[in-house]
PDB file of N, CA and C in Angstrom:
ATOM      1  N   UNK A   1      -5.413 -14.132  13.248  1.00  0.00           N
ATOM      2  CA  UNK A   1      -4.486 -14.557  12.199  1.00  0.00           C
ATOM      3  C   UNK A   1      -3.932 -13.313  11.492  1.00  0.00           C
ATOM      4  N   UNK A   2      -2.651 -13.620  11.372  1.00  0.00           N
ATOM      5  CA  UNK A   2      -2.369 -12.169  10.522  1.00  0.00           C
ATOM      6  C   UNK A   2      -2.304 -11.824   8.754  1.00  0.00           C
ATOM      7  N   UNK A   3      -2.108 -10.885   8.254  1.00  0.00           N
ATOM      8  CA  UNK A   3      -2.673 -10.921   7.232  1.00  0.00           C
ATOM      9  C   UNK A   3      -1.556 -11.044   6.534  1.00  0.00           C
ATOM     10  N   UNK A   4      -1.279 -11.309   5.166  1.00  0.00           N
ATOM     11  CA  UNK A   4      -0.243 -11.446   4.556  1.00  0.00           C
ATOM     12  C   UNK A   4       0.162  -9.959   3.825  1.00  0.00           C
ATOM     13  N   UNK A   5       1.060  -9.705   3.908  1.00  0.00           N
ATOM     14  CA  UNK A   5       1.234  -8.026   3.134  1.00  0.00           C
ATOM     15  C   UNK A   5       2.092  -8.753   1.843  1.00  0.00           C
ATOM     16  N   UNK A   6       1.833  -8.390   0.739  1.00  0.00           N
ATOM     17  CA  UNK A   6       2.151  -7.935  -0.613  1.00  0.00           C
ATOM     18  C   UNK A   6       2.703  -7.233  -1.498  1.00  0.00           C
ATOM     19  N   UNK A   7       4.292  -7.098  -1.501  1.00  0.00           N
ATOM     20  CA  UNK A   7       5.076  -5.736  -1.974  1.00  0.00           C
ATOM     21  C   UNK A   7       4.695  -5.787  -3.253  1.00  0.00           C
ATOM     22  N   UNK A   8       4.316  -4.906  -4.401  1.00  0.00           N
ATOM     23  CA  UNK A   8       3.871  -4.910  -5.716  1.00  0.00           C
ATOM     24  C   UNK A   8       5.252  -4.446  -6.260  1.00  0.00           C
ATOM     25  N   UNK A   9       5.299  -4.528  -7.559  1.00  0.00           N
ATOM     26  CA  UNK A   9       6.553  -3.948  -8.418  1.00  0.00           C
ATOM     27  C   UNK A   9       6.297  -2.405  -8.360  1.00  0.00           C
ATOM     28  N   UNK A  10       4.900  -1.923  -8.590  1.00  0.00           N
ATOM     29  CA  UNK A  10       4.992  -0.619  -8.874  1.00  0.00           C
ATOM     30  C   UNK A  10       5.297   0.446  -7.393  1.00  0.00           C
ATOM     31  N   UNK A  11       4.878  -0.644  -6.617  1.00  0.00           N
ATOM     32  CA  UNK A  11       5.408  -0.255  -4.832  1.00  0.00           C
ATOM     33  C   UNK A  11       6.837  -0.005  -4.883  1.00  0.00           C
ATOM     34  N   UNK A  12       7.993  -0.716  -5.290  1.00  0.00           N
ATOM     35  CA  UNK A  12       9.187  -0.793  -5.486  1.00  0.00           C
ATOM     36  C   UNK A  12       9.853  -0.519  -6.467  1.00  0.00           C
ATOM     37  N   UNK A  13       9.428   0.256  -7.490  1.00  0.00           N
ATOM     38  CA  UNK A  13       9.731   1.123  -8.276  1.00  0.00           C
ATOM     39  C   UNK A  13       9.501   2.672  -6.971  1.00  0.00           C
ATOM     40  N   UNK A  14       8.268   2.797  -6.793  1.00  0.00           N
ATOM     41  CA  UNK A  14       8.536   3.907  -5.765  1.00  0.00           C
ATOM     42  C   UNK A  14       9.765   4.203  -4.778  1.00  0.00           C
ATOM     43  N   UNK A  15       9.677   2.878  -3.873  1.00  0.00           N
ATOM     44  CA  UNK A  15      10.798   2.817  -2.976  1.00  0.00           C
ATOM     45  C   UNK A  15      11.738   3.503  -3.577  1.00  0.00           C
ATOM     46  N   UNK A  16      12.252   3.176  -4.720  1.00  0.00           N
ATOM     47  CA  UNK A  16      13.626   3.349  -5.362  1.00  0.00           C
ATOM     48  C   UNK A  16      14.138   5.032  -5.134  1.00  0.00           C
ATOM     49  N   UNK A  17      12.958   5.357  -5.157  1.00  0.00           N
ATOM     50  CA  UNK A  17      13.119   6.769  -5.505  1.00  0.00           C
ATOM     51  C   UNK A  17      13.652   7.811  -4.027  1.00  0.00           C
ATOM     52  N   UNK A  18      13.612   6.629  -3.038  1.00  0.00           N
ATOM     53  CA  UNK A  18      13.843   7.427  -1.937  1.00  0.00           C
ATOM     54  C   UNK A  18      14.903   7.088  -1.046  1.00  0.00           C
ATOM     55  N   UNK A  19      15.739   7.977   0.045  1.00  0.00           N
ATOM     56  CA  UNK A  19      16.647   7.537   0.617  1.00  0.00           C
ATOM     57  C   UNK A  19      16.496   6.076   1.082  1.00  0.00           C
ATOM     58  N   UNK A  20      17.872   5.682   1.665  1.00  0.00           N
ATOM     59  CA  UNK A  20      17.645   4.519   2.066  1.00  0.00           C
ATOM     60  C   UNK A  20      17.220   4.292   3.872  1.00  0.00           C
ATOM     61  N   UNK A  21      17.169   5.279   4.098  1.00  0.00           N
ATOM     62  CA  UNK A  21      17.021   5.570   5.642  1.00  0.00           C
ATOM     63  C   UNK A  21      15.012   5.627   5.544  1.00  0.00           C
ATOM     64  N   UNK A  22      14.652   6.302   4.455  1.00  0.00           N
ATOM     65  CA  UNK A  22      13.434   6.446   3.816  1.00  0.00           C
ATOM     66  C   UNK A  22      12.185   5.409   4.356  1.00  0.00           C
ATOM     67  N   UNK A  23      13.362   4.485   2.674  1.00  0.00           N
ATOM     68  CA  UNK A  23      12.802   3.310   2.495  1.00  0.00           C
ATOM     69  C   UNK A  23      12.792   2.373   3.447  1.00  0.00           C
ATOM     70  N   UNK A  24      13.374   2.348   4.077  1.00  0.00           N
ATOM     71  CA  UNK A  24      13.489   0.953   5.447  1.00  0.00           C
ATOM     72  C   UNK A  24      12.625   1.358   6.456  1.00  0.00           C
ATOM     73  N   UNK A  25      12.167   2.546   6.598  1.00  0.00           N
ATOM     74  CA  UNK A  25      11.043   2.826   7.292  1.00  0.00           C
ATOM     75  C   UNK A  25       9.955   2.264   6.898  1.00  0.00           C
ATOM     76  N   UNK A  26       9.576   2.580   5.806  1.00  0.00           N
ATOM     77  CA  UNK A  26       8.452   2.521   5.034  1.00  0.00           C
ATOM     78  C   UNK A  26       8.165   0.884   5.153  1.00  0.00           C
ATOM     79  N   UNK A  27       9.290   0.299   4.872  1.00  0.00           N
ATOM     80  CA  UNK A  27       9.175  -1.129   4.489  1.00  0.00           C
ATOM     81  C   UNK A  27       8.655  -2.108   6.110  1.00  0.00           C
ATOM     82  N   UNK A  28       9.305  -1.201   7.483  1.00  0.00           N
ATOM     83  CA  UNK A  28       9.318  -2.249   8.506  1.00  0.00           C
ATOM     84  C   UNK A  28       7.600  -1.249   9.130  1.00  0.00           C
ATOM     85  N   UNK A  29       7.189  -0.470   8.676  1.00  0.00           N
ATOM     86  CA  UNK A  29       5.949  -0.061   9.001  1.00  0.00           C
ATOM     87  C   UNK A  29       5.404  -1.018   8.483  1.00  0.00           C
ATOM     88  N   UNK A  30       5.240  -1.456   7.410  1.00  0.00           N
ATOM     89  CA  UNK A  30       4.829  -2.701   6.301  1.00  0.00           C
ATOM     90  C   UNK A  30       4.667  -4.075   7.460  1.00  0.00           C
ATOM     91  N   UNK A  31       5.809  -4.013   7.708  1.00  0.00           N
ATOM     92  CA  UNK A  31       5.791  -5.634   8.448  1.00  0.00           C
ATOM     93  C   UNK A  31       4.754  -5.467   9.692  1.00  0.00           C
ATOM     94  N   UNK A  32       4.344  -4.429  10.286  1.00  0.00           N
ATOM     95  CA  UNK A  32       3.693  -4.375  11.575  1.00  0.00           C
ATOM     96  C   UNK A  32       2.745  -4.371  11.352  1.00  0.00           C
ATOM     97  N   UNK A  33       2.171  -4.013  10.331  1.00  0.00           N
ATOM     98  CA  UNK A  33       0.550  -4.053  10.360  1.00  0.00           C
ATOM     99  C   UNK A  33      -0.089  -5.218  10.113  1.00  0.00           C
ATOM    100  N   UNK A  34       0.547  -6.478   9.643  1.00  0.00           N
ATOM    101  CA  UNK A  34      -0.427  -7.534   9.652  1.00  0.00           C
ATOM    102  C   UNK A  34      -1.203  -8.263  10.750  1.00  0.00           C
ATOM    103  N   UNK A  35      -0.642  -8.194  11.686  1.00  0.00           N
ATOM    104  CA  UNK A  35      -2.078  -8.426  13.035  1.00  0.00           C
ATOM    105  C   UNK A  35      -3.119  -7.556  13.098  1.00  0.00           C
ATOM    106  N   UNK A  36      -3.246  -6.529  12.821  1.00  0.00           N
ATOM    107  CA  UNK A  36      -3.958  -5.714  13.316  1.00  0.00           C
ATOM    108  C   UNK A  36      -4.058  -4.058  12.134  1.00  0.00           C
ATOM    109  N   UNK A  37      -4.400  -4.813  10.786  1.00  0.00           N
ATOM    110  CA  UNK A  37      -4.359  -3.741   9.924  1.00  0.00           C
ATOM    111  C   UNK A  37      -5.387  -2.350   9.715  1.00  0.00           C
ATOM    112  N   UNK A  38      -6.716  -3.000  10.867  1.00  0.00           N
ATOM    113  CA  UNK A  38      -7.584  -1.719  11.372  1.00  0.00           C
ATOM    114  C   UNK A  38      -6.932  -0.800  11.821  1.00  0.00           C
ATOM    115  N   UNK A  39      -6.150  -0.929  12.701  1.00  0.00           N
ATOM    116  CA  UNK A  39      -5.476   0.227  13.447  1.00  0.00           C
ATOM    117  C   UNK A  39      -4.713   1.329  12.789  1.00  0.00           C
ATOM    118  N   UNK A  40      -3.995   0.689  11.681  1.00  0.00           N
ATOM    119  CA  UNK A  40      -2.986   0.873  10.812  1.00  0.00           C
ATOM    120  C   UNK A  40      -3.199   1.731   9.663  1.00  0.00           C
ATOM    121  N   UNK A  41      -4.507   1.054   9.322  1.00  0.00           N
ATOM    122  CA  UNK A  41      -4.788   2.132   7.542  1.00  0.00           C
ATOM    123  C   UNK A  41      -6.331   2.682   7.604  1.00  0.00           C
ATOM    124  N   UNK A  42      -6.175   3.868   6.943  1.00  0.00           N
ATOM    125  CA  UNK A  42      -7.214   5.075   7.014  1.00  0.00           C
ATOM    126  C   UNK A  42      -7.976   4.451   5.594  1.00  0.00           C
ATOM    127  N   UNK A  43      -8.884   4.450   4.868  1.00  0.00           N
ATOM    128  CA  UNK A  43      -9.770   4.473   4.482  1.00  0.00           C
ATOM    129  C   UNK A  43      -9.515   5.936   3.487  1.00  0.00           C
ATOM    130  N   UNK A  44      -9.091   6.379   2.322  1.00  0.00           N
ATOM    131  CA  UNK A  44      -9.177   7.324   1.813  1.00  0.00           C
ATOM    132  C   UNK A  44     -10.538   7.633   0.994  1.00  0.00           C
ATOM    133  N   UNK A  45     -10.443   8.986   1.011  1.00  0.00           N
ATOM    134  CA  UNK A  45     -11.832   9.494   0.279  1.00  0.00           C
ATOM    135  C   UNK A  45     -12.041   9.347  -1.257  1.00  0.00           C
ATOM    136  N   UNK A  46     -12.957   9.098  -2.182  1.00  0.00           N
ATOM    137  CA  UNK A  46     -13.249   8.755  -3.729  1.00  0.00           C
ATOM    138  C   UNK A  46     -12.194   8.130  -3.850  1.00  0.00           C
ATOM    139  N   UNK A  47     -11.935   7.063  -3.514  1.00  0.00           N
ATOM    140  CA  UNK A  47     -10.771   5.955  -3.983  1.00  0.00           C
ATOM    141  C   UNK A  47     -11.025   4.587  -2.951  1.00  0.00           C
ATOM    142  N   UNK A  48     -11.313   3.691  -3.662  1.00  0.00           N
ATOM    143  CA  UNK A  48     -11.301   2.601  -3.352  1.00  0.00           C
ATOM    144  C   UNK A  48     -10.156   1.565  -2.340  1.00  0.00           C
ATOM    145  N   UNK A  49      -8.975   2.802  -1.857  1.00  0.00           N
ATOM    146  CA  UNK A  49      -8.621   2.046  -1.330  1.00  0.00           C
ATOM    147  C   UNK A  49      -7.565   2.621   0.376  1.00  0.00           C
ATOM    148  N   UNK A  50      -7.035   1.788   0.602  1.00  0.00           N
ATOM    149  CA  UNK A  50      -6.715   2.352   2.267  1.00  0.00           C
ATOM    150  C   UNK A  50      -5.014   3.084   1.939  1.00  0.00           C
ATOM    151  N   UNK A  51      -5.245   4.051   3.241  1.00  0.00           N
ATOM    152  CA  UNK A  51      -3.387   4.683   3.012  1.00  0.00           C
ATOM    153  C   UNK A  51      -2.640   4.565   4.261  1.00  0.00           C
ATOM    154  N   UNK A  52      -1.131   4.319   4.351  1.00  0.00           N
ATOM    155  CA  UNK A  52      -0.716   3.611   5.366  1.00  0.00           C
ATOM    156  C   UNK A  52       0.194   4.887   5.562  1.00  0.00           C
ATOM    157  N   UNK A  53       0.483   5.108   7.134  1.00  0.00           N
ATOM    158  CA  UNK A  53       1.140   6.844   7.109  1.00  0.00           C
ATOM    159  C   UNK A  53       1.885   6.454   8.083  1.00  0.00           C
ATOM    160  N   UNK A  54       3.467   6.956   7.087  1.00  0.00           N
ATOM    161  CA  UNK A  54       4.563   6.442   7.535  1.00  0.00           C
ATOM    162  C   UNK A  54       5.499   7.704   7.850  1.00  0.00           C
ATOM    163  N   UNK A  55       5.666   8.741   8.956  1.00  0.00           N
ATOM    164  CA  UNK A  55       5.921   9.649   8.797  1.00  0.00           C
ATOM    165  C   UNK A  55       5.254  10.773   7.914  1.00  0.00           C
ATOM    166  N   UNK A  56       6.224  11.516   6.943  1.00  0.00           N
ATOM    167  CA  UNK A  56       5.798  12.312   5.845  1.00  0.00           C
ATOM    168  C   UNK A  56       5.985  11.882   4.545  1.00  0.00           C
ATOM    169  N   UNK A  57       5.604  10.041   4.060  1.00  0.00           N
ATOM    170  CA  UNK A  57       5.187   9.367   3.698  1.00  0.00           C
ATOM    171  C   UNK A  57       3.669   9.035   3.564  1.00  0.00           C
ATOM    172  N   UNK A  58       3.241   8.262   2.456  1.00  0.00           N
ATOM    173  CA  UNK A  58       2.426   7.190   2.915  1.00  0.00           C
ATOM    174  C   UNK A  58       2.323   6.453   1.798  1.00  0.00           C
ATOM    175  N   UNK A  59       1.522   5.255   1.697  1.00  0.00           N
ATOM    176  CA  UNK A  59       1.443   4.233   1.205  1.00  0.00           C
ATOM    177  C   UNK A  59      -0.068   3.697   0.569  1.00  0.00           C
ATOM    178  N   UNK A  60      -0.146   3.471  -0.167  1.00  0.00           N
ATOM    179  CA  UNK A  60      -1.371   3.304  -1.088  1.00  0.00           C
ATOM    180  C   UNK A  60      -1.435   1.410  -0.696  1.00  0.00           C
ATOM    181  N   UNK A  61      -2.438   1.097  -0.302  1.00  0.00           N
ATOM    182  CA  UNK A  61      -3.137   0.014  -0.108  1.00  0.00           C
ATOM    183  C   UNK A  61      -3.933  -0.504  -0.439  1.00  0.00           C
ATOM    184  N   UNK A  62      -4.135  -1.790  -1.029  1.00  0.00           N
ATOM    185  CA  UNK A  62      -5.460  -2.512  -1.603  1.00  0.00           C
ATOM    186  C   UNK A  62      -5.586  -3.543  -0.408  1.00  0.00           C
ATOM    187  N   UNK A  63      -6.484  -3.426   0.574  1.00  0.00           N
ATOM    188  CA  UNK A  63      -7.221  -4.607   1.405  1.00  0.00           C
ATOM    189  C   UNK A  63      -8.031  -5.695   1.201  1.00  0.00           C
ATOM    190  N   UNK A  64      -7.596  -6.394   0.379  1.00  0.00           N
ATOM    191  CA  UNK A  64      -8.655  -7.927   0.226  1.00  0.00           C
ATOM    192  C   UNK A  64      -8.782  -8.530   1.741  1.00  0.00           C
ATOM    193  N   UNK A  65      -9.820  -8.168   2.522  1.00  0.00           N
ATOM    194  CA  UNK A  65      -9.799  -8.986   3.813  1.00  0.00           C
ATOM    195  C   UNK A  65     -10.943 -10.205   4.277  1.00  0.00           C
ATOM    196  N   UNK A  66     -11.107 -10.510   2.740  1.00  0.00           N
ATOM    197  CA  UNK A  66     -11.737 -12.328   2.539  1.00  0.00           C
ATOM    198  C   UNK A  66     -10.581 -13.026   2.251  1.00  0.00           C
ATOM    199  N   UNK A  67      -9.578 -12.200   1.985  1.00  0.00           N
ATOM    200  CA  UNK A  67      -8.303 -13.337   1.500  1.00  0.00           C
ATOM    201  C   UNK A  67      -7.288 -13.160   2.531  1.00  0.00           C
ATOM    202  N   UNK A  68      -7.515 -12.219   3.547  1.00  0.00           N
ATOM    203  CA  UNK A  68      -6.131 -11.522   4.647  1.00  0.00           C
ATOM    204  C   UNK A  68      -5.318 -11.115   4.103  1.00  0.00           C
ATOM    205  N   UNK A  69      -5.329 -10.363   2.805  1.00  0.00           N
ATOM    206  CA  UNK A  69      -4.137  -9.813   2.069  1.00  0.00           C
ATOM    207  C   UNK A  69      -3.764  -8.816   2.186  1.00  0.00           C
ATOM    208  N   UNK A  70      -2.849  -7.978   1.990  1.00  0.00           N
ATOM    209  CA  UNK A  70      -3.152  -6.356   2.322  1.00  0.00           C
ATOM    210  C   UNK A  70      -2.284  -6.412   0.812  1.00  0.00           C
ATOM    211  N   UNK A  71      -2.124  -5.490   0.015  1.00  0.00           N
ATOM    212  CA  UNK A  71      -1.315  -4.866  -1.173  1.00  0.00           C
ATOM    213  C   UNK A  71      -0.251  -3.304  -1.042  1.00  0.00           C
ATOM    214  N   UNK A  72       0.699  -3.743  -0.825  1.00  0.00           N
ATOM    215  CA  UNK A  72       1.361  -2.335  -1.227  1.00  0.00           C
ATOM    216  C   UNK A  72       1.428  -1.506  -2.392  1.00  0.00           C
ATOM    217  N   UNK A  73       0.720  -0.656  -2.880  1.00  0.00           N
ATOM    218  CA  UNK A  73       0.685  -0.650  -4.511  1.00  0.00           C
ATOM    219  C   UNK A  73       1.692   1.064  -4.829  1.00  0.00           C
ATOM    220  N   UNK A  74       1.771   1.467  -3.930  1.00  0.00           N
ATOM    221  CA  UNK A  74       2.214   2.402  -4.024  1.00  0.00           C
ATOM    222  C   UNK A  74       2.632   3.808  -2.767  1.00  0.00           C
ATOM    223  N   UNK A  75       3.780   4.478  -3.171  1.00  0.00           N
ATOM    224  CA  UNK A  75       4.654   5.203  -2.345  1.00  0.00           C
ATOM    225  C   UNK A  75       4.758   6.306  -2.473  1.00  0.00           C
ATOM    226  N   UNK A  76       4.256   7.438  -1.595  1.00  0.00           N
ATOM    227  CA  UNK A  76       4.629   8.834  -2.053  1.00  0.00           C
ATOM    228  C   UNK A  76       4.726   9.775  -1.204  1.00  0.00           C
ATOM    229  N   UNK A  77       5.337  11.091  -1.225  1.00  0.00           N
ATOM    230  CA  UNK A  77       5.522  11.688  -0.147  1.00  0.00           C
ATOM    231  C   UNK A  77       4.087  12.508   0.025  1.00  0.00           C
ATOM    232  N   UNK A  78       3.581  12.602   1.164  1.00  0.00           N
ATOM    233  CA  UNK A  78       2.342  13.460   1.861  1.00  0.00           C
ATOM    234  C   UNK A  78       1.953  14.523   0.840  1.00  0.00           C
ATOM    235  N   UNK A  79       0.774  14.890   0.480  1.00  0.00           N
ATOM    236  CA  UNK A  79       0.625  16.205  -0.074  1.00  0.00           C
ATOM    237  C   UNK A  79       1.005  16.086  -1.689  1.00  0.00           C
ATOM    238  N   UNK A  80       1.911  15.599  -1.976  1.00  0.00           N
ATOM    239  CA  UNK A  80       2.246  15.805  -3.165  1.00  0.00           C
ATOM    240  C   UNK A  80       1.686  14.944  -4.265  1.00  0.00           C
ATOM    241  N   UNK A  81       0.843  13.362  -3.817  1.00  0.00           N
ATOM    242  CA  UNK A  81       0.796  12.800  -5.111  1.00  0.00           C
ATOM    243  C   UNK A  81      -0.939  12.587  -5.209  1.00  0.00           C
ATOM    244  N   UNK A  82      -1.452  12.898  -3.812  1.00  0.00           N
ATOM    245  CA  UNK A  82      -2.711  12.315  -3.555  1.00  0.00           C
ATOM    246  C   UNK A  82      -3.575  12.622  -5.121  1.00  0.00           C
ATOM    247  N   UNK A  83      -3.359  14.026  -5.872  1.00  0.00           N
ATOM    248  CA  UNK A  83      -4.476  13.864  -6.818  1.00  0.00           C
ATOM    249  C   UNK A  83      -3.935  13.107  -7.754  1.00  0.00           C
ATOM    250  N   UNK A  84      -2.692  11.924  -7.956  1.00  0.00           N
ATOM    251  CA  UNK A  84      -2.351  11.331  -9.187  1.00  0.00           C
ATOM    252  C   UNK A  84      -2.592   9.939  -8.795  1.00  0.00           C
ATOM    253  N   UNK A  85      -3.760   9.683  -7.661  1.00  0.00           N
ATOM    254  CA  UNK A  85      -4.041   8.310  -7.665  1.00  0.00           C
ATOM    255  C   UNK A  85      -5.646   7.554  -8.529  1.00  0.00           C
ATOM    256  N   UNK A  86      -5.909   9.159  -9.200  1.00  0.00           N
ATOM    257  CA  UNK A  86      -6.521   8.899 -10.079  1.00  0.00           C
ATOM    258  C   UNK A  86      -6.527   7.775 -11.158  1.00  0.00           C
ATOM    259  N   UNK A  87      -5.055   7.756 -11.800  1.00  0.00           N
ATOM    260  CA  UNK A  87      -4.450   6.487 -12.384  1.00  0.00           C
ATOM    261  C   UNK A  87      -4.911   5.505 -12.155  1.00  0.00           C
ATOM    262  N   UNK A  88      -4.915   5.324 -10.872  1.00  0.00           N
ATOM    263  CA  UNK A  88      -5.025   3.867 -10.313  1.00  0.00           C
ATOM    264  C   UNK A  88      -6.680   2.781 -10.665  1.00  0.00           C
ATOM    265  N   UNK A  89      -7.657   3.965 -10.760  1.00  0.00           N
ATOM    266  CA  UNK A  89      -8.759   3.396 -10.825  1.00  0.00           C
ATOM    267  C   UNK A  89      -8.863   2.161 -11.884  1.00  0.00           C
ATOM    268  N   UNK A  90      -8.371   2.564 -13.044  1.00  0.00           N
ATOM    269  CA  UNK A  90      -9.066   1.610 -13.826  1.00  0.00           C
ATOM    270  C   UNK A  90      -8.546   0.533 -13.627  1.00  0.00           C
ATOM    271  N   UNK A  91      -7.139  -0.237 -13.204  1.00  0.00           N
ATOM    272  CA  UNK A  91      -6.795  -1.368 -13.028  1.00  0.00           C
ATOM    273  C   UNK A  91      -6.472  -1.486 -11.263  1.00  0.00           C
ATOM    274  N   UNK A  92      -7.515  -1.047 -10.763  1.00  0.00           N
ATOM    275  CA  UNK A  92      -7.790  -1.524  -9.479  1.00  0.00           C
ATOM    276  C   UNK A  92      -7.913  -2.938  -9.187  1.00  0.00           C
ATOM    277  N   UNK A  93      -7.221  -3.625  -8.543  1.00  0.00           N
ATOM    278  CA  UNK A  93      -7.451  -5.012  -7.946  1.00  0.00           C
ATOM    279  C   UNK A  93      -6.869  -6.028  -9.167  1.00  0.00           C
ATOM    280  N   UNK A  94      -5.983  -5.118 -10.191  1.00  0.00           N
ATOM    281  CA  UNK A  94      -5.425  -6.159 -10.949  1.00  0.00           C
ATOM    282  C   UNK A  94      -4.482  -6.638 -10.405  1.00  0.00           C
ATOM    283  N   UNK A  95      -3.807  -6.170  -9.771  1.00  0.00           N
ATOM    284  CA  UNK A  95      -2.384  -6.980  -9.512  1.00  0.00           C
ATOM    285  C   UNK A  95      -3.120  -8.497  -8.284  1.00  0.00           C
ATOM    286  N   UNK A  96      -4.325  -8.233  -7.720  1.00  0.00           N
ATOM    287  CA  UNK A  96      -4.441  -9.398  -6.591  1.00  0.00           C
ATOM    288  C   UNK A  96      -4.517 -10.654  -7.554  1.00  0.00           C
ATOM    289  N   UNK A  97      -5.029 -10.473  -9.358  1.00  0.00           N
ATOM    290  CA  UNK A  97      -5.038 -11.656 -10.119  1.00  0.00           C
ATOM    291  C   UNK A  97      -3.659 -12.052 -10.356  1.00  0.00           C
ATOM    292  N   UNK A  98      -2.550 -11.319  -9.959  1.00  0.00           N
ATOM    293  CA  UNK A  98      -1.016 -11.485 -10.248  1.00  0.00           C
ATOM    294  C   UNK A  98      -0.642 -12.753  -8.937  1.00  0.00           C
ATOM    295  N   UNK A  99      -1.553 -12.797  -8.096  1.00  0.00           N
ATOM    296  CA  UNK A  99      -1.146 -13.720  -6.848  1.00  0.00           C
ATOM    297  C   UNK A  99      -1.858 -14.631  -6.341  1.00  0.00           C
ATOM    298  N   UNK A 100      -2.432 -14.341  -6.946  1.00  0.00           N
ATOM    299  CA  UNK A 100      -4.049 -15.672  -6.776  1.00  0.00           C
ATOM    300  C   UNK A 100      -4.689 -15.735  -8.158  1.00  0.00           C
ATOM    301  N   UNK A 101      -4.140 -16.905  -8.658  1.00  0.00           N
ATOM    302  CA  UNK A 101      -4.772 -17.547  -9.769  1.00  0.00           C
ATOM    303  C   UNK A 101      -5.065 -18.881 -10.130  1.00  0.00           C
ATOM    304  N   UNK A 102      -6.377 -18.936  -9.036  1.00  0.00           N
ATOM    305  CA  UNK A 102      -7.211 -20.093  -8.873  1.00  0.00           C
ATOM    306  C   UNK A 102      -8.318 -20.470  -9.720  1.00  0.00           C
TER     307      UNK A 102
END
């Protein structure tokens, strides 16, 4: 079964920031990974969550895979943002209460 992918706002605030030749990459890498999102996303180090590498891109991921969800949470070019995902910790896994509120 495939998994459902999840564009976040703060994902698309990123997009914005980049060509449009960029962004449409980024976005149809997005669509391919839901069969088979092992293959697809690395597991990053002291951070809770997976990165999706799209060229000299990549993509910040939250994997709920009791729910088949994947999260796009965020966009940045290689090298340059990895130490500002620090941010992210404290409202980790808030946005999955933005889509499931059972």
């Amino acid at each position: 079964m495939a998994h459902e992918v999840i564009l976040t706002e703060t994902f698309f605030s990123a997009l914005e920031q980049y060509e449009t030749r960029d962004a449409e990459r980024i976005l149809n890498k997005l669509e391919n990974i839901g069969d088979f999102p092992d293959r697809f996303l690395d597991r990053l180090k002291n951070h809770p969550g997976y990165k999706l590498r799209v060229g000299d891109f990549r993509v910040l991921i939250d994997w709920d895979k009791d729910k088949e969800t994947i999260y796009a949470i965020d966009a940045f070019e290689r090298k340059k943002e990895y130490r500002e995902l620090g941010k992210y910790r404290e409202i980790w896994g808030s946005w999955r209460d933005e889509y499931y509120c059972e």
